[in-house]
Every structure is written in C-alpha cells, then in structure tokens.
PDB file of N, CA and C in Angstrom:
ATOM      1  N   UNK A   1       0.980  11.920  -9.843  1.00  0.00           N
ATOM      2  CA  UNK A   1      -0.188  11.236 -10.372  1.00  0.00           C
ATOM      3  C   UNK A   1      -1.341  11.394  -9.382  1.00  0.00           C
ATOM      4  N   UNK A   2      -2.511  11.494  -9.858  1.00  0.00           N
ATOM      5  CA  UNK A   2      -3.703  11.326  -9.433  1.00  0.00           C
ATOM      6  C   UNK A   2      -4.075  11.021  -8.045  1.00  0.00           C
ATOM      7  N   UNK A   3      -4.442  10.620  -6.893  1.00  0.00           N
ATOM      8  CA  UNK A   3      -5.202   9.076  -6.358  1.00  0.00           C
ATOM      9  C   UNK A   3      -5.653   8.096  -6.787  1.00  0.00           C
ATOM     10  N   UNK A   4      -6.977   8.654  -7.848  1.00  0.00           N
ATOM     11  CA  UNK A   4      -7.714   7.679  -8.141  1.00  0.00           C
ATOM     12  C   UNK A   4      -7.070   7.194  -9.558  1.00  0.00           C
ATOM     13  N   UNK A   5      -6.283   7.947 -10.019  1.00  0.00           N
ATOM     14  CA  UNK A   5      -5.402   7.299 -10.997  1.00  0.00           C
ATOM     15  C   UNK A   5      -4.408   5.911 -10.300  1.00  0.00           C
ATOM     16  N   UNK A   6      -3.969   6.406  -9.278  1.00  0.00           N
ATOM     17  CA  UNK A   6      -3.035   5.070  -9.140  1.00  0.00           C
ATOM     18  C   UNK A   6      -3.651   4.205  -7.910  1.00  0.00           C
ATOM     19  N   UNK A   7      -5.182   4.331  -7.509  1.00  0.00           N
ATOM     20  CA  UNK A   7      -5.941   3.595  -7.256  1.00  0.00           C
ATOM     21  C   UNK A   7      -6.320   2.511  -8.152  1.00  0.00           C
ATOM     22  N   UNK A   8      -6.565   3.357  -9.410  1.00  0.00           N
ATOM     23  CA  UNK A   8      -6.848   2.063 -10.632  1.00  0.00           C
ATOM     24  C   UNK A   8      -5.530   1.408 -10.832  1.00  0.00           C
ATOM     25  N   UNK A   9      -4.963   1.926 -11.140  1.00  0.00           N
ATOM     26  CA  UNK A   9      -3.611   0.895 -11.589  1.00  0.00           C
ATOM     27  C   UNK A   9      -3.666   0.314 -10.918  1.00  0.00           C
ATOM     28  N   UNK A  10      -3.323   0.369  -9.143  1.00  0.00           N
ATOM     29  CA  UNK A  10      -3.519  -1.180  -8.092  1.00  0.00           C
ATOM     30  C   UNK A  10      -4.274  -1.626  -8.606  1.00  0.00           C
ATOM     31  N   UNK A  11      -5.463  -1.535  -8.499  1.00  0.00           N
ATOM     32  CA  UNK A  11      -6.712  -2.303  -8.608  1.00  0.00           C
ATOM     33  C   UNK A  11      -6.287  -3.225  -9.912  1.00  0.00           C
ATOM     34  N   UNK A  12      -6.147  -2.145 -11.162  1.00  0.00           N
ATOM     35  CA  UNK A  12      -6.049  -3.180 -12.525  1.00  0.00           C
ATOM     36  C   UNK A  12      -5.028  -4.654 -12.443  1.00  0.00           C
ATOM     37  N   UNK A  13      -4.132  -3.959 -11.725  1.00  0.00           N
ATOM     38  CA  UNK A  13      -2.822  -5.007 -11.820  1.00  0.00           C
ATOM     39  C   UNK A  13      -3.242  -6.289 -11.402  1.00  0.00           C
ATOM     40  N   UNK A  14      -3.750  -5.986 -10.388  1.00  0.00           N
ATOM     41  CA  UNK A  14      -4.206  -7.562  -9.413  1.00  0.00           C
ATOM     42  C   UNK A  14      -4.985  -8.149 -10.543  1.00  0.00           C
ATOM     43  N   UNK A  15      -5.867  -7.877 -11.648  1.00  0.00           N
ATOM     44  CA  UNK A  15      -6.842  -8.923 -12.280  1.00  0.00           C
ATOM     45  C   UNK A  15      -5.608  -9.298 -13.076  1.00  0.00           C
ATOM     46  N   UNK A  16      -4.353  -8.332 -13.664  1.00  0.00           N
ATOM     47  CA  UNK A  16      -3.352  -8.972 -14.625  1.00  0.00           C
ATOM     48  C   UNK A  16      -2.550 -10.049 -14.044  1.00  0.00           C
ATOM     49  N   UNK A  17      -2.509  -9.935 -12.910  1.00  0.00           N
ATOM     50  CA  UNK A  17      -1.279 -10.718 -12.117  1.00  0.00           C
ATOM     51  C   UNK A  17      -1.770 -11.911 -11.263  1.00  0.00           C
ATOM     52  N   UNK A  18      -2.824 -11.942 -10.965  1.00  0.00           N
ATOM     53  CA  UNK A  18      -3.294 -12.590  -9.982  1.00  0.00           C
ATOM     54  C   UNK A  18      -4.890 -13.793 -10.444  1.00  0.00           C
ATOM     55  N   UNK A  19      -4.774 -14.521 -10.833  1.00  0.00           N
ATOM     56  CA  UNK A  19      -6.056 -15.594 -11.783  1.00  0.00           C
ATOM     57  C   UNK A  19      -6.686 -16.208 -10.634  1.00  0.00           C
ATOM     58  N   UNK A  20      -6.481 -16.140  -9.391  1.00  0.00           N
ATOM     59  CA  UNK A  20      -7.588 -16.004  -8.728  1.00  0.00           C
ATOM     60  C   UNK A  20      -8.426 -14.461  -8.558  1.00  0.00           C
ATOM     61  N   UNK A  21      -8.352 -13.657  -8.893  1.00  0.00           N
ATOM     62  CA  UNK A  21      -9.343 -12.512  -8.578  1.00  0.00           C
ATOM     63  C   UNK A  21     -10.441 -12.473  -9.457  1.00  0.00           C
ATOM     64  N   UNK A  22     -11.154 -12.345  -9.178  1.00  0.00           N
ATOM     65  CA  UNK A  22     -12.652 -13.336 -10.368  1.00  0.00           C
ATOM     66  C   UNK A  22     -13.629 -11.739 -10.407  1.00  0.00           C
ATOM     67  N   UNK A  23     -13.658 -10.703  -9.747  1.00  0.00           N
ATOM     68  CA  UNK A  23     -14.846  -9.813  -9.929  1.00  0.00           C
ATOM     69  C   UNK A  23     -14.037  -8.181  -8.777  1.00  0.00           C
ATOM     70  N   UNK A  24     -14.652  -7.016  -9.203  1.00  0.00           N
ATOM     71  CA  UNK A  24     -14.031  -6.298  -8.774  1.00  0.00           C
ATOM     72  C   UNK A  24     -14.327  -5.957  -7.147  1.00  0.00           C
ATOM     73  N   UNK A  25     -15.538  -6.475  -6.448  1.00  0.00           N
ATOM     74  CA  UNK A  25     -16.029  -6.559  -5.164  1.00  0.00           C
ATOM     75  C   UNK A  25     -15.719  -7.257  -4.337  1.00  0.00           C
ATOM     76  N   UNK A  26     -14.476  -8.668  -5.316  1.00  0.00           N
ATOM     77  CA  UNK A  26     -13.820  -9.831  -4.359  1.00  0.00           C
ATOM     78  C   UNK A  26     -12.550  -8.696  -4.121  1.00  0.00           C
ATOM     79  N   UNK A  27     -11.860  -8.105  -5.469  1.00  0.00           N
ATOM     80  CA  UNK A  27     -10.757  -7.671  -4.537  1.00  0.00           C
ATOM     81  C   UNK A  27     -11.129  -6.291  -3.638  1.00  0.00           C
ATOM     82  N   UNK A  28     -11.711  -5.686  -3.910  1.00  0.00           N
ATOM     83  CA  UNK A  28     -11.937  -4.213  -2.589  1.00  0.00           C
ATOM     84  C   UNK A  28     -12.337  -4.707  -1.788  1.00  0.00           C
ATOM     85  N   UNK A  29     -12.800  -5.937  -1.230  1.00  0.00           N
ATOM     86  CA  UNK A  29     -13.321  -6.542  -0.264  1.00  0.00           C
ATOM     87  C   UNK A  29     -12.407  -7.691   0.794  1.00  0.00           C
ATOM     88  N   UNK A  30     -11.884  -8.421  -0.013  1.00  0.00           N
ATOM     89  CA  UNK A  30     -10.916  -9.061   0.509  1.00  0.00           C
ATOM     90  C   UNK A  30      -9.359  -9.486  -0.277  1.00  0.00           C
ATOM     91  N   UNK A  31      -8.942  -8.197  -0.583  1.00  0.00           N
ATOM     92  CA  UNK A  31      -7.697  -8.033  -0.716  1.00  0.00           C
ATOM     93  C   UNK A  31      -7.138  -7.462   0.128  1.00  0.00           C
ATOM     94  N   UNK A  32      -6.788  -7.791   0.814  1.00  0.00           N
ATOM     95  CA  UNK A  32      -5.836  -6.806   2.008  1.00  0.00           C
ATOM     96  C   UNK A  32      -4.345  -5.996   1.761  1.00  0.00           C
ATOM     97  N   UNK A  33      -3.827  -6.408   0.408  1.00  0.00           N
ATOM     98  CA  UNK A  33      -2.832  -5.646  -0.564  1.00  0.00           C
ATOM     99  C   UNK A  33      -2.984  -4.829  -0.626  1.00  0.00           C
ATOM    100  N   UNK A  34      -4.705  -4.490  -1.748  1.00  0.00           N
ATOM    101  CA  UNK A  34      -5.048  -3.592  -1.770  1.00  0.00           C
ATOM    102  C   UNK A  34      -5.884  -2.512  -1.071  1.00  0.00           C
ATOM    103  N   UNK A  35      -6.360  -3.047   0.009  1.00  0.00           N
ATOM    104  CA  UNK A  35      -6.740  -2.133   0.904  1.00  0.00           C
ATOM    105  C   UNK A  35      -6.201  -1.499   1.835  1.00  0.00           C
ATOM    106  N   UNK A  36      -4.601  -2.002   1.973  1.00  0.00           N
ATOM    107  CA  UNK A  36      -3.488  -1.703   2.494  1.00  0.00           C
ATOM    108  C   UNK A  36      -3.207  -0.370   1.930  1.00  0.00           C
ATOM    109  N   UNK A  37      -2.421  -0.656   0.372  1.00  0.00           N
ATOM    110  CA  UNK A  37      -2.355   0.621  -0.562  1.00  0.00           C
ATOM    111  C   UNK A  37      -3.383   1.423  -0.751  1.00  0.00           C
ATOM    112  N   UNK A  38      -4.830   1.359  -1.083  1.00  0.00           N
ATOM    113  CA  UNK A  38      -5.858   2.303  -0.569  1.00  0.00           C
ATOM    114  C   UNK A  38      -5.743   3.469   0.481  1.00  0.00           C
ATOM    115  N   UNK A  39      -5.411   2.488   1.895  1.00  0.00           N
ATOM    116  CA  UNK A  39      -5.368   3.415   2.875  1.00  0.00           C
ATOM    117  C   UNK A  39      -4.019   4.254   2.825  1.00  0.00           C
ATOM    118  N   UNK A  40      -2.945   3.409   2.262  1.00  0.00           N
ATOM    119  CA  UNK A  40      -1.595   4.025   2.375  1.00  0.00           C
ATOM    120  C   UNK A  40      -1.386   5.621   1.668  1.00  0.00           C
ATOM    121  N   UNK A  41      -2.010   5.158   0.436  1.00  0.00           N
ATOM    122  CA  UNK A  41      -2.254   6.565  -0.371  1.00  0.00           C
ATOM    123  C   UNK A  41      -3.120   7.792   0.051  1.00  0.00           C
ATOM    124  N   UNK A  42      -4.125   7.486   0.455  1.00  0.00           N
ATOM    125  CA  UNK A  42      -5.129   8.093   1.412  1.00  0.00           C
ATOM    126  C   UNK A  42      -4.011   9.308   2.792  1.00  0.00           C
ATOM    127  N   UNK A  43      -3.335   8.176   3.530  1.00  0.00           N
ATOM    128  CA  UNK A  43      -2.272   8.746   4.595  1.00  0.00           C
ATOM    129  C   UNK A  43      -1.113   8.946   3.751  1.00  0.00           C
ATOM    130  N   UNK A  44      -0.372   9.063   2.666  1.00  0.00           N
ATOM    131  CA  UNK A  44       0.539   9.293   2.405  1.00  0.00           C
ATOM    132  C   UNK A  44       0.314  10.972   1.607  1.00  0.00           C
ATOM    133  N   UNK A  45      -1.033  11.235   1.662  1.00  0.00           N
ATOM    134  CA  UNK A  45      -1.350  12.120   0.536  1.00  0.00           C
ATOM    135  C   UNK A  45      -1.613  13.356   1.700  1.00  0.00           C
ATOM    136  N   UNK A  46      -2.253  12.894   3.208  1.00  0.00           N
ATOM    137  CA  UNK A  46      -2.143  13.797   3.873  1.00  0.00           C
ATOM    138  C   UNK A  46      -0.850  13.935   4.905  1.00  0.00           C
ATOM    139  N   UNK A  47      -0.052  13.041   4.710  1.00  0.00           N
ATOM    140  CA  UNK A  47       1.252  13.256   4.868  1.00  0.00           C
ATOM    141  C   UNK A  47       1.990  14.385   4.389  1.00  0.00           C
ATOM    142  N   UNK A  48       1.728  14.031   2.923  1.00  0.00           N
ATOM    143  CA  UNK A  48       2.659  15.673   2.203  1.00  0.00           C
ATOM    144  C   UNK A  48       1.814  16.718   2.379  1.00  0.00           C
ATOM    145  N   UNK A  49       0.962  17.209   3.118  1.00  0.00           N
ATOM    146  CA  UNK A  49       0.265  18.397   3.306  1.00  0.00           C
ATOM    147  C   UNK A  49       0.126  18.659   4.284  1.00  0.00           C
ATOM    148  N   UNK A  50       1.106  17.972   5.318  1.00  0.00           N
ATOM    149  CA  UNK A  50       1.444  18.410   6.595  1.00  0.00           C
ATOM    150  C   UNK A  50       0.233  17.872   7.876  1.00  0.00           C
ATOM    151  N   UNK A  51      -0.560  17.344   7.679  1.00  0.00           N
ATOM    152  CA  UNK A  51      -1.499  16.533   8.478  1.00  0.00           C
ATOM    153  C   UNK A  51      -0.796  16.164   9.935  1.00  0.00           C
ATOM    154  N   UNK A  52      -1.069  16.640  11.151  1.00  0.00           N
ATOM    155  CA  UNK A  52      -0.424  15.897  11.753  1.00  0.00           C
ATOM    156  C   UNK A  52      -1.035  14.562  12.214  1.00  0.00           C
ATOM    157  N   UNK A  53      -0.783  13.631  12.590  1.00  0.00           N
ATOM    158  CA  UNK A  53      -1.081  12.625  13.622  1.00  0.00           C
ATOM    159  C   UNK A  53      -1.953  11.879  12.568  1.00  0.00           C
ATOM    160  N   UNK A  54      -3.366  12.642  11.750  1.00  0.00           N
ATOM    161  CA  UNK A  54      -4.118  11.476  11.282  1.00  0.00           C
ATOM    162  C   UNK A  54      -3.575  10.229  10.295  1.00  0.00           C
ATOM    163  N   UNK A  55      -2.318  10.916   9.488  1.00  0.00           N
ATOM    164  CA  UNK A  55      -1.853   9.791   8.749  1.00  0.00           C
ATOM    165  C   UNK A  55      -0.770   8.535   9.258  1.00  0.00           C
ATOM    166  N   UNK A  56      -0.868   8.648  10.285  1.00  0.00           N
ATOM    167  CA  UNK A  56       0.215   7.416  11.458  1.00  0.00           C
ATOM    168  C   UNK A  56      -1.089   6.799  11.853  1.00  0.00           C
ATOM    169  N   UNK A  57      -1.766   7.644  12.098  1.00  0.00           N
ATOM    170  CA  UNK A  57      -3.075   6.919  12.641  1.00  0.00           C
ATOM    171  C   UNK A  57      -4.060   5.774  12.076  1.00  0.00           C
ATOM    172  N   UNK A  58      -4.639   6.083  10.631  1.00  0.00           N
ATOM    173  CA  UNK A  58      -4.664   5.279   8.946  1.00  0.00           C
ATOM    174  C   UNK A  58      -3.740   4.562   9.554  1.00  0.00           C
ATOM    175  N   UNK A  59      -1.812   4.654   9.202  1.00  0.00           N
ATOM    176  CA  UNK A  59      -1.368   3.497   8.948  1.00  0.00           C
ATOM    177  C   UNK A  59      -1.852   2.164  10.091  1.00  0.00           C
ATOM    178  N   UNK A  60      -1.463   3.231  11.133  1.00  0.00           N
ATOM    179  CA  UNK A  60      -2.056   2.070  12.426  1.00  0.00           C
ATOM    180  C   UNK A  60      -2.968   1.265  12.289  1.00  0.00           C
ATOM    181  N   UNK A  61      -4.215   1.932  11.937  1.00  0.00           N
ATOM    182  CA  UNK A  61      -5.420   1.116  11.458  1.00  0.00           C
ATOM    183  C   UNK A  61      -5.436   0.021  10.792  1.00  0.00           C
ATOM    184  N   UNK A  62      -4.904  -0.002   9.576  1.00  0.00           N
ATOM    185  CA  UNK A  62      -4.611  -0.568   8.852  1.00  0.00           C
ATOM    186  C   UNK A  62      -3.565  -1.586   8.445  1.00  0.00           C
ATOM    187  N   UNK A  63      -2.804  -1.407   9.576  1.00  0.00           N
ATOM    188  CA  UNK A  63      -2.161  -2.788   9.639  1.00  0.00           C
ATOM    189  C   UNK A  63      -2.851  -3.233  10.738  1.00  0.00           C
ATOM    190  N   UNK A  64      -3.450  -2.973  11.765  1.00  0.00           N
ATOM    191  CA  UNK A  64      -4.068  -3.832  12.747  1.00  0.00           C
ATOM    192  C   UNK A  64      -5.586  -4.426  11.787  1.00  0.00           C
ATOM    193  N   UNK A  65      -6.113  -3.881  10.993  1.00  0.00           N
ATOM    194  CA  UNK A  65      -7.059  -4.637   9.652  1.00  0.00           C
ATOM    195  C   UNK A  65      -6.965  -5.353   8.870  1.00  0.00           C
ATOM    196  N   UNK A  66      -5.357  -5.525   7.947  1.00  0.00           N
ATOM    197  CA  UNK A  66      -4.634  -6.112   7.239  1.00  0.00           C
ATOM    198  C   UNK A  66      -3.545  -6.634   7.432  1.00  0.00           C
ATOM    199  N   UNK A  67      -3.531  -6.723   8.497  1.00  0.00           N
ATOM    200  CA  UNK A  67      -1.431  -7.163   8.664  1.00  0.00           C
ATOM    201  C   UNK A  67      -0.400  -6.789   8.007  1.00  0.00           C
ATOM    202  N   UNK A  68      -0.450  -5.812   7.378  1.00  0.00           N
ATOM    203  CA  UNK A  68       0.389  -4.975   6.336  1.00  0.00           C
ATOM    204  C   UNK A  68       0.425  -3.693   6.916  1.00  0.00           C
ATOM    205  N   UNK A  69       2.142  -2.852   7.372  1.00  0.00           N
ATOM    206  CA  UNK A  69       2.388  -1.751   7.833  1.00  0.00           C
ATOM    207  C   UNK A  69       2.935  -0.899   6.757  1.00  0.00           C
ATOM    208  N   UNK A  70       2.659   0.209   6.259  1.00  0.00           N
ATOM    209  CA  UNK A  70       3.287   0.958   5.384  1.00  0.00           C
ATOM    210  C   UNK A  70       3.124   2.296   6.293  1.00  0.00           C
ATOM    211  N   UNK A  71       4.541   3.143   6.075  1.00  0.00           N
ATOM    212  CA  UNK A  71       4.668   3.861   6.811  1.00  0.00           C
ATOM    213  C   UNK A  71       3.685   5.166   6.087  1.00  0.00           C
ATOM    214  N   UNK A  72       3.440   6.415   6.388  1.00  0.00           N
ATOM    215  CA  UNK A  72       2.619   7.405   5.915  1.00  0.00           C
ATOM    216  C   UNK A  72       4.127   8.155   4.395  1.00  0.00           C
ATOM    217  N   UNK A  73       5.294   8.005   5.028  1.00  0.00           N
ATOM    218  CA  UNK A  73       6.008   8.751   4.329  1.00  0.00           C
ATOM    219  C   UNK A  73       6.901   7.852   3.172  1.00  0.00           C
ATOM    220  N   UNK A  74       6.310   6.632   3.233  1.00  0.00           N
ATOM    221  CA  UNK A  74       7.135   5.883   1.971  1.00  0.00           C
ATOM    222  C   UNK A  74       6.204   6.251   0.748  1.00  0.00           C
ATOM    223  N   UNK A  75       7.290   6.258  -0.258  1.00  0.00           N
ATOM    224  CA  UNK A  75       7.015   6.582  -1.781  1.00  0.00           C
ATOM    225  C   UNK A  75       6.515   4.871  -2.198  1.00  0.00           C
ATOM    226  N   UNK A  76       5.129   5.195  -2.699  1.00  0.00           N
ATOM    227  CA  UNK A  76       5.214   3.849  -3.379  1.00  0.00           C
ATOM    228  C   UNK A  76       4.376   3.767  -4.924  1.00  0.00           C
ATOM    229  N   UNK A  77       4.630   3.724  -6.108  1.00  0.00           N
ATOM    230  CA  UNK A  77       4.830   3.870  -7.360  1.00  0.00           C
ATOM    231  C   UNK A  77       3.199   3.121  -7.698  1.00  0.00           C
ATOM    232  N   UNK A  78       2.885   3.826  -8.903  1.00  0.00           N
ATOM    233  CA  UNK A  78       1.551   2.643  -9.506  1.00  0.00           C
ATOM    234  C   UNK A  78       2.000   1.389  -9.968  1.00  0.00           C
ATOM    235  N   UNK A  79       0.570   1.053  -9.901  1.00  0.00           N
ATOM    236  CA  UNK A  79       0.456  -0.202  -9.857  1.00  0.00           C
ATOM    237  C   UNK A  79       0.975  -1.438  -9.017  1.00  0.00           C
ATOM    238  N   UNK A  80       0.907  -1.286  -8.142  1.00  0.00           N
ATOM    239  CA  UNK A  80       2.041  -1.851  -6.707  1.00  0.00           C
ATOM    240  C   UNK A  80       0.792  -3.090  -6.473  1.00  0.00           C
ATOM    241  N   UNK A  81       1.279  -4.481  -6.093  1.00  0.00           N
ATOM    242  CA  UNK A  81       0.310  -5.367  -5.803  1.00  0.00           C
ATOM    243  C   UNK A  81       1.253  -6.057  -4.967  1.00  0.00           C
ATOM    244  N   UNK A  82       0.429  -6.325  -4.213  1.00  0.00           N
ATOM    245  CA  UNK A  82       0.603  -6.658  -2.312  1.00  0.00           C
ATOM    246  C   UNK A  82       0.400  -7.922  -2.367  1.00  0.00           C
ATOM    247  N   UNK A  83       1.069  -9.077  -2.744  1.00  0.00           N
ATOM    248  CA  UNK A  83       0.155 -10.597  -2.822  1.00  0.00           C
ATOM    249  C   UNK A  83       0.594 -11.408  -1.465  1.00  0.00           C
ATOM    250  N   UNK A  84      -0.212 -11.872  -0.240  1.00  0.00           N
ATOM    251  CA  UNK A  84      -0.015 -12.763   0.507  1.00  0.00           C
ATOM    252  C   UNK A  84       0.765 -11.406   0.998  1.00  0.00           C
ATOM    253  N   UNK A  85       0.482 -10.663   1.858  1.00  0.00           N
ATOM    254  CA  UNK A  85       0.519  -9.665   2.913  1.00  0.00           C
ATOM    255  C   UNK A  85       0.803  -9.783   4.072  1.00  0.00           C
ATOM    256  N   UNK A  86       0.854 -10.290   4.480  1.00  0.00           N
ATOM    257  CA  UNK A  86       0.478 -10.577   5.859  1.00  0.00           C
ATOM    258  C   UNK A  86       2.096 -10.547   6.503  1.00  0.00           C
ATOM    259  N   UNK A  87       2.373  -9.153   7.033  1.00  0.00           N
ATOM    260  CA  UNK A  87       3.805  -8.972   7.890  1.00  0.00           C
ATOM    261  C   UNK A  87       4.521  -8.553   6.853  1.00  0.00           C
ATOM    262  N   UNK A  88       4.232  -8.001   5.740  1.00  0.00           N
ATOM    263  CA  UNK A  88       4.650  -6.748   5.113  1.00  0.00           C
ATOM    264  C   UNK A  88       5.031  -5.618   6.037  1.00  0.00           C
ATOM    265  N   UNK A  89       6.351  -4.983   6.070  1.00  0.00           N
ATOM    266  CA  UNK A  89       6.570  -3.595   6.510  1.00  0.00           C
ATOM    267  C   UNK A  89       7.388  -2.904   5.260  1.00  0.00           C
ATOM    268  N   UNK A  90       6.917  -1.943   5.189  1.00  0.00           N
ATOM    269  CA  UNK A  90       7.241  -0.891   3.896  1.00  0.00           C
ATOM    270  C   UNK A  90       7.750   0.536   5.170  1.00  0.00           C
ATOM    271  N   UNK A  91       9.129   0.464   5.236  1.00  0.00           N
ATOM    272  CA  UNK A  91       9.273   1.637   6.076  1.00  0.00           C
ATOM    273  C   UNK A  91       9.365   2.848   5.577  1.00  0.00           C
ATOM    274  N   UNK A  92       9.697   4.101   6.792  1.00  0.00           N
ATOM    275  CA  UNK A  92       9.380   5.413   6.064  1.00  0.00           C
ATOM    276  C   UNK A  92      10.373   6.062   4.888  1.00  0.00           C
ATOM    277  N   UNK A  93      11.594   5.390   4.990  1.00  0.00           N
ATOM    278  CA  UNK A  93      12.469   5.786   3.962  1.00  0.00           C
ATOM    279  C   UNK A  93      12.283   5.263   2.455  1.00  0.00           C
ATOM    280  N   UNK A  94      11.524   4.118   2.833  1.00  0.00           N
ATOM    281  CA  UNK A  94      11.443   2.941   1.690  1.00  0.00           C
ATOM    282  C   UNK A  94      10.422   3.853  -0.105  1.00  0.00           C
ATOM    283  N   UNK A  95      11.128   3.234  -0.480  1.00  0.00           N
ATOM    284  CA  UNK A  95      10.553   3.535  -1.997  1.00  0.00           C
ATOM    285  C   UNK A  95      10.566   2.564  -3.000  1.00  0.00           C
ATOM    286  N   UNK A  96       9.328   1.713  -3.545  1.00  0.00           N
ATOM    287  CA  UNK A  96       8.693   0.890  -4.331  1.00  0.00           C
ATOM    288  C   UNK A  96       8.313   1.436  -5.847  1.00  0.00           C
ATOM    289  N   UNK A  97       8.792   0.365  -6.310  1.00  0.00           N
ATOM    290  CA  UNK A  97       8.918   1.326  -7.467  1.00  0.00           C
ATOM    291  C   UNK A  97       7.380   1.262  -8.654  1.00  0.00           C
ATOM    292  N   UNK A  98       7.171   1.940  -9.601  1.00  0.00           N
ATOM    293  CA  UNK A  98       5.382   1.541 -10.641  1.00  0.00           C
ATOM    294  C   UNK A  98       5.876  -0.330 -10.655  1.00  0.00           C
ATOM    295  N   UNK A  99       4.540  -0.859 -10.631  1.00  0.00           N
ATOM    296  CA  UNK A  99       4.349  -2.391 -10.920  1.00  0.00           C
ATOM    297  C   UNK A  99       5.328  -3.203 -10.385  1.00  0.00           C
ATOM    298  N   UNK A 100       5.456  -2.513  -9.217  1.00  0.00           N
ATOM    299  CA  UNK A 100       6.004  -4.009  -7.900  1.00  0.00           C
ATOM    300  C   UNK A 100       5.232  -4.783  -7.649  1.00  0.00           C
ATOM    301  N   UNK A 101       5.755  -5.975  -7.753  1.00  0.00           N
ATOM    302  CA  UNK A 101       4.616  -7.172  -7.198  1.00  0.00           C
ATOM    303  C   UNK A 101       5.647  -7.357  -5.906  1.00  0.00           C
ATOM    304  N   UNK A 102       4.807  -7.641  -4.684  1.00  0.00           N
ATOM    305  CA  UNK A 102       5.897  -7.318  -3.273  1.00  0.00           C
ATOM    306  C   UNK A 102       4.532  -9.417  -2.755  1.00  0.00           C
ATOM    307  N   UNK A 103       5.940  -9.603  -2.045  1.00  0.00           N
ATOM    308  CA  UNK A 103       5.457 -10.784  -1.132  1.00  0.00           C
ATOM    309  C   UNK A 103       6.421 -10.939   0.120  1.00  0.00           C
ATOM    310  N   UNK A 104       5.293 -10.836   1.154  1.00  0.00           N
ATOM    311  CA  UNK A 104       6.083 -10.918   2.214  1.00  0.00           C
ATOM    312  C   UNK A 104       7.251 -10.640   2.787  1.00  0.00           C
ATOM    313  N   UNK A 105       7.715  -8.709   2.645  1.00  0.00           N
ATOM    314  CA  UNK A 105       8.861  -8.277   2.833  1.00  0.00           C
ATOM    315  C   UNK A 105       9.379  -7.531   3.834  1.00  0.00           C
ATOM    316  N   UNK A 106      10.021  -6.897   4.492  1.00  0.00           N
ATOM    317  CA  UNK A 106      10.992  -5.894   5.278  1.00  0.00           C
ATOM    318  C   UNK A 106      11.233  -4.867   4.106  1.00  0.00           C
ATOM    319  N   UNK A 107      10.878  -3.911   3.977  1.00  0.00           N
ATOM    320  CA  UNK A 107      11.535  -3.479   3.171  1.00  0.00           C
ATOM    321  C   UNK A 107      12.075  -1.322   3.725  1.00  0.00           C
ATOM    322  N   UNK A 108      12.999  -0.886   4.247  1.00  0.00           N
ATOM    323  CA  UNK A 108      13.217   0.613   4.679  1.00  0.00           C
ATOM    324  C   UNK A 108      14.855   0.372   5.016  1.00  0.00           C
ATOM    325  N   UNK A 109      15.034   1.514   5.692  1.00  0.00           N
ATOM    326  CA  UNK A 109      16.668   1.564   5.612  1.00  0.00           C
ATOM    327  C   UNK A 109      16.769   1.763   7.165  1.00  0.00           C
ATOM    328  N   UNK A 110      17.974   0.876   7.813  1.00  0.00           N
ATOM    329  CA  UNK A 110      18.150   1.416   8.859  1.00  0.00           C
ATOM    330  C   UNK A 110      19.208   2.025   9.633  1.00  0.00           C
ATOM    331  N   UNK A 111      19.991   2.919   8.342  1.00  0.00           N
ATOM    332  CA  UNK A 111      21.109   3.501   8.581  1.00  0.00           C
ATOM    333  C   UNK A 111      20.147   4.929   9.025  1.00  0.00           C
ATOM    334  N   UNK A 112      20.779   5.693   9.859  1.00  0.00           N
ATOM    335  CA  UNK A 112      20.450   6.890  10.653  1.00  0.00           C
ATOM    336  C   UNK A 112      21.007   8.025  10.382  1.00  0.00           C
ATOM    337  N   UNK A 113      21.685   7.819   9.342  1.00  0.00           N
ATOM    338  CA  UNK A 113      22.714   9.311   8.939  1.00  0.00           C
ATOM    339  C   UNK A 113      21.780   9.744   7.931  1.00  0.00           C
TER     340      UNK A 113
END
C-alpha cells in the first residue's frame, strides 16, 4: 500500500475511534500516535530500500518527541491508532496488524533463534 494511503487510514481511524478528536490540525498536531506512525512509515519505507542509519535515526527522534519507540523494521498494518502512547515499544520483529487500536504496550519477540 501507498504511504499516503495508509497515512489516511491512521489519520481516518482516530476521528472513528476516538470522540475527543474534534478537527484535523488537533490530531497532526497533538497526537503523538499519530505522529509516531507518520514518522514510523516515513523510516520503515527507507528501511526496505536499504537506507543506512537514517531510519534508526527518525525512530530515535521520535520517540525522544513522542514517547513512543517503533523500531524502523516492524510491519505495521493500516489504520493502526496509537491511543495514550506514552512507553509504547513496537519491536523490530513485531507485526501489527490493519485497524489495531494499541494502548500502552511491549510488543516484539525476544527469542533469538
């Protein structure tokens, strides 16, 4: 899919799911869910094209902006909404599936084989 295709789907979901989000400049502005997934897709997209370093770098950013860590190499599905963020880790094995609503999770594998 797209970017800006499953840019919208985040975006849409939060007005379906969420009755505090009142206008589309409250959430790109202070949603940190979604500006989390913004950036994630952004670094996950130059992840698969072999980028080195800048997409660890994004994630870095961006959890030190949002308190939400998603690794560059986790799969994460449209429409994904991030509610109450804050110490979210989405690790690199991890895979989220279209229209997760995620709160406050751990979520990767830490078997090594």
């Amino acid at each position: 899919m797209k970017l800006l295709a499953l840019l919208f789907a985040d975006f849409q979901v939060i007005f379906e799911r969420d009755p505090a989000a009142r206008n589309w400049l409250e959430v790109l502005c202070c949603y940190p869910g979604f500006q989390a997934l913004l950036f994630h897709r952004l670094a996950h997209l130059l992840h698969k094209i072999r980028i080195p370093l800048i997409p660890r770098l994004i994630s870095y950013i961006t959890r030190f902006i949002t308190g939400i860590e998603i690794h560059p190499a986790a799969t994460i599905g449209q429409g994904v909404f991030i509610d109450h963020g804050m110490g979210v880790v989405i690790g690199e094995t991890a895979i989220v599936g279209n229209y997760a609503l995620i709160y406050q999770v751990l979520n990767g594998d830490s078997n090594n084989e």
